[in-house]
Structures are given as structure tokens and as C-alpha cells.
Protein backbone atom coordinates (compact mmCIF):
# COMPACT_ATOMS: atom_id res chain seq x y z
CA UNK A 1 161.63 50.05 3.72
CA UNK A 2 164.09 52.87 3.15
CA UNK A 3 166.76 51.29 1.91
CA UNK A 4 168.20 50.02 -1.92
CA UNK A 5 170.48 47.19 -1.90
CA UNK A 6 172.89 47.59 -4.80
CA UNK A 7 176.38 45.22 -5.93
CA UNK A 8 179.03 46.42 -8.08
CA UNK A 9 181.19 44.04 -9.49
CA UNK A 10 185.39 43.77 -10.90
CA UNK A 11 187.96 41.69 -11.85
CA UNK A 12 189.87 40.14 -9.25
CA UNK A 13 193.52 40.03 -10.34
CA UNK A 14 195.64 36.97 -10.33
CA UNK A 15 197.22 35.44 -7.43
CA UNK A 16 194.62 36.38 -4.96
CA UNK A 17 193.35 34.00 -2.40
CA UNK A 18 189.78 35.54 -3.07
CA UNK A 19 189.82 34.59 -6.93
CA UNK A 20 190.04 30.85 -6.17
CA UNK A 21 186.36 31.45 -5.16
CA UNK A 22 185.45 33.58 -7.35
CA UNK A 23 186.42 35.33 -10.64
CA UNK A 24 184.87 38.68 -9.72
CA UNK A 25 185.16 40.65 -6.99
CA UNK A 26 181.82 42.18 -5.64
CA UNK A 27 180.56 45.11 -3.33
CA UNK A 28 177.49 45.41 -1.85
CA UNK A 29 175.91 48.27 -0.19
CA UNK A 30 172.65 49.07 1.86
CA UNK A 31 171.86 52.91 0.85
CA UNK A 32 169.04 54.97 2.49
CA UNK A 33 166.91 56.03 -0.69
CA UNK A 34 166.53 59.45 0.74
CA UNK A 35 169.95 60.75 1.35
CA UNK A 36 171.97 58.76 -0.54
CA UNK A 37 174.41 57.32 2.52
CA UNK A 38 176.07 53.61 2.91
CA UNK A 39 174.48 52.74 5.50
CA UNK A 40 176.42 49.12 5.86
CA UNK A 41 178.51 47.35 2.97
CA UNK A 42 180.34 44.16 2.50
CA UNK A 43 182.38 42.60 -0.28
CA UNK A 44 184.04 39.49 -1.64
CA UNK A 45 187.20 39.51 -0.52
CA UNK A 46 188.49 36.59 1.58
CA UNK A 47 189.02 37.46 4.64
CA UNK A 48 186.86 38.23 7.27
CA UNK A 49 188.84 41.33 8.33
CA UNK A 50 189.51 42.70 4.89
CA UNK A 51 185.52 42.30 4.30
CA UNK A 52 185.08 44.34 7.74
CA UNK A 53 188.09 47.21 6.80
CA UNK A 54 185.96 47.50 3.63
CA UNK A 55 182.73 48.01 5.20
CA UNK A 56 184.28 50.44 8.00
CA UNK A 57 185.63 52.41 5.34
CA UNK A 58 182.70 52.51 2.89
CA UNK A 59 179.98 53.40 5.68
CA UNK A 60 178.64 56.29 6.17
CA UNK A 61 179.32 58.52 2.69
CA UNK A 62 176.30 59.64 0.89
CA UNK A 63 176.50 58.31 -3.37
CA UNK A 64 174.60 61.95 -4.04
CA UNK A 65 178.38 63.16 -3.28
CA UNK A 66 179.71 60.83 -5.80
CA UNK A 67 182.45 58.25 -5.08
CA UNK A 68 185.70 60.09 -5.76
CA UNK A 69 186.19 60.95 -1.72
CA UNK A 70 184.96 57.06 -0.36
CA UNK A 71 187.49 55.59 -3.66
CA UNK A 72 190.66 58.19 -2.21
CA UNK A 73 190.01 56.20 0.96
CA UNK A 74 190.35 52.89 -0.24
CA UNK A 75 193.63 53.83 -2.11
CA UNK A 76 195.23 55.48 1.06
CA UNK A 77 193.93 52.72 3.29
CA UNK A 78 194.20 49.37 1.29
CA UNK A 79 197.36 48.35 0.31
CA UNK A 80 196.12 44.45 -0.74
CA UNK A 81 196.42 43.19 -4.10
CA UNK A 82 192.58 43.78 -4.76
CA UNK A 83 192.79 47.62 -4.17
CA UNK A 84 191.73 48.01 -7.68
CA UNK A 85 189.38 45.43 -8.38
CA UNK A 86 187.75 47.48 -5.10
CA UNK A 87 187.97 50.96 -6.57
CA UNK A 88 186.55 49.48 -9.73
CA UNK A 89 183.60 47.99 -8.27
CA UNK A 90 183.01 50.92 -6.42
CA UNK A 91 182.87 52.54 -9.74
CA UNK A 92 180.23 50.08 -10.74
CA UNK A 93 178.36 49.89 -7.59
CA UNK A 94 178.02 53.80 -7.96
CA UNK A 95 176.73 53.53 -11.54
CA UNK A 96 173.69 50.85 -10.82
CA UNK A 97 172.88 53.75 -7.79
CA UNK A 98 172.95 56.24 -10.79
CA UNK A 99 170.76 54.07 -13.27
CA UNK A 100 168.32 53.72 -10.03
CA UNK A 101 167.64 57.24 -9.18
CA UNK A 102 166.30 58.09 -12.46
């Protein structure tokens, strides 16, 4: 196989319709172990379109670049409440990748 599945996980703020169902909010990403790249991703939020803006906007950017260019995106493209909880797991998701590559 040449991919690593790895979740990164945040707080969900109040109010949301997602944090009835859960406390956290979590992303999880596919990567291809050799170059780094979201190959597909999905999350926790609670709608099935929000979940699939997430993953169109996450795919395709390599973690060996780092996250500030893929976490820009969500903040220019996602004005929902969980904006974020998103950039934050991003954050997170980004520093199990780290931990792995060692």
C-alpha cells in the first residue's frame, strides 16, 4: 500500500449542529507516503456537502509543503461556524504526519 491514513482532531464550538454528535471535530486524510499529497480527505462536520467542500479543498496539497497554503484556503473558502475547529485540526492532522515521518 502507498498510502498513511492519519485524523486530526478540534474542538467543535458551541451551537453547531455537528457538536450534538460529537464533541470534537475530526479530519481525516489518505496521504501517499512518498510525496506527501492528500490524496482524498473527509471530516466530521454534518453535512454531507460541507464534508465534500472540505475534501475538495484539502485534496491534492502535498504535507512536505506544510499546511499554511491548504489552512489559507479553508479561511477564504469556509465561512461556517467550524472554520476554526477545521484549521485547528488541520494543525493536528499535520503534526501526527510529522511524528510519522520520523
Amino acid at each position: 500500500m502507498n498510502t498513511v491514513f492519519i485524523a486530526g482532531h478540534a474542538r467543535l464550538p458551541s451551537g453547531m449542529a455537528a457538536q450534538n454528535m460529537y464533541e470534537t471535530l475530526t479530519i481525516t486524510a489518505e496521504i501517499d507516503k512518498k510525496y506527501g499529497v492528500i490524496v482524498n480527505a473527509s471530516c466530521t462536520l454534518a453535512t454531507l456537502h460541507g464534508r465534500e467542500f472540505v475534501q475538495q479543498l484539502l485534496r491534492g496539497y502535498s504535507l512536505r509543503d506544510g499546511i499554511e497554503t491548504p489552512t489559507k484556503e479553508i479561511k477564504n473558502h469556509y465561512f461556517g461556524k467550524a472554520g476554526n475547529a477545521l484549521a485547528s485540526a488541520l494543525k493536528d492532522l499535520y503534526k501526527q504526519y510529522e511524528a510519522h515521518q520520523k
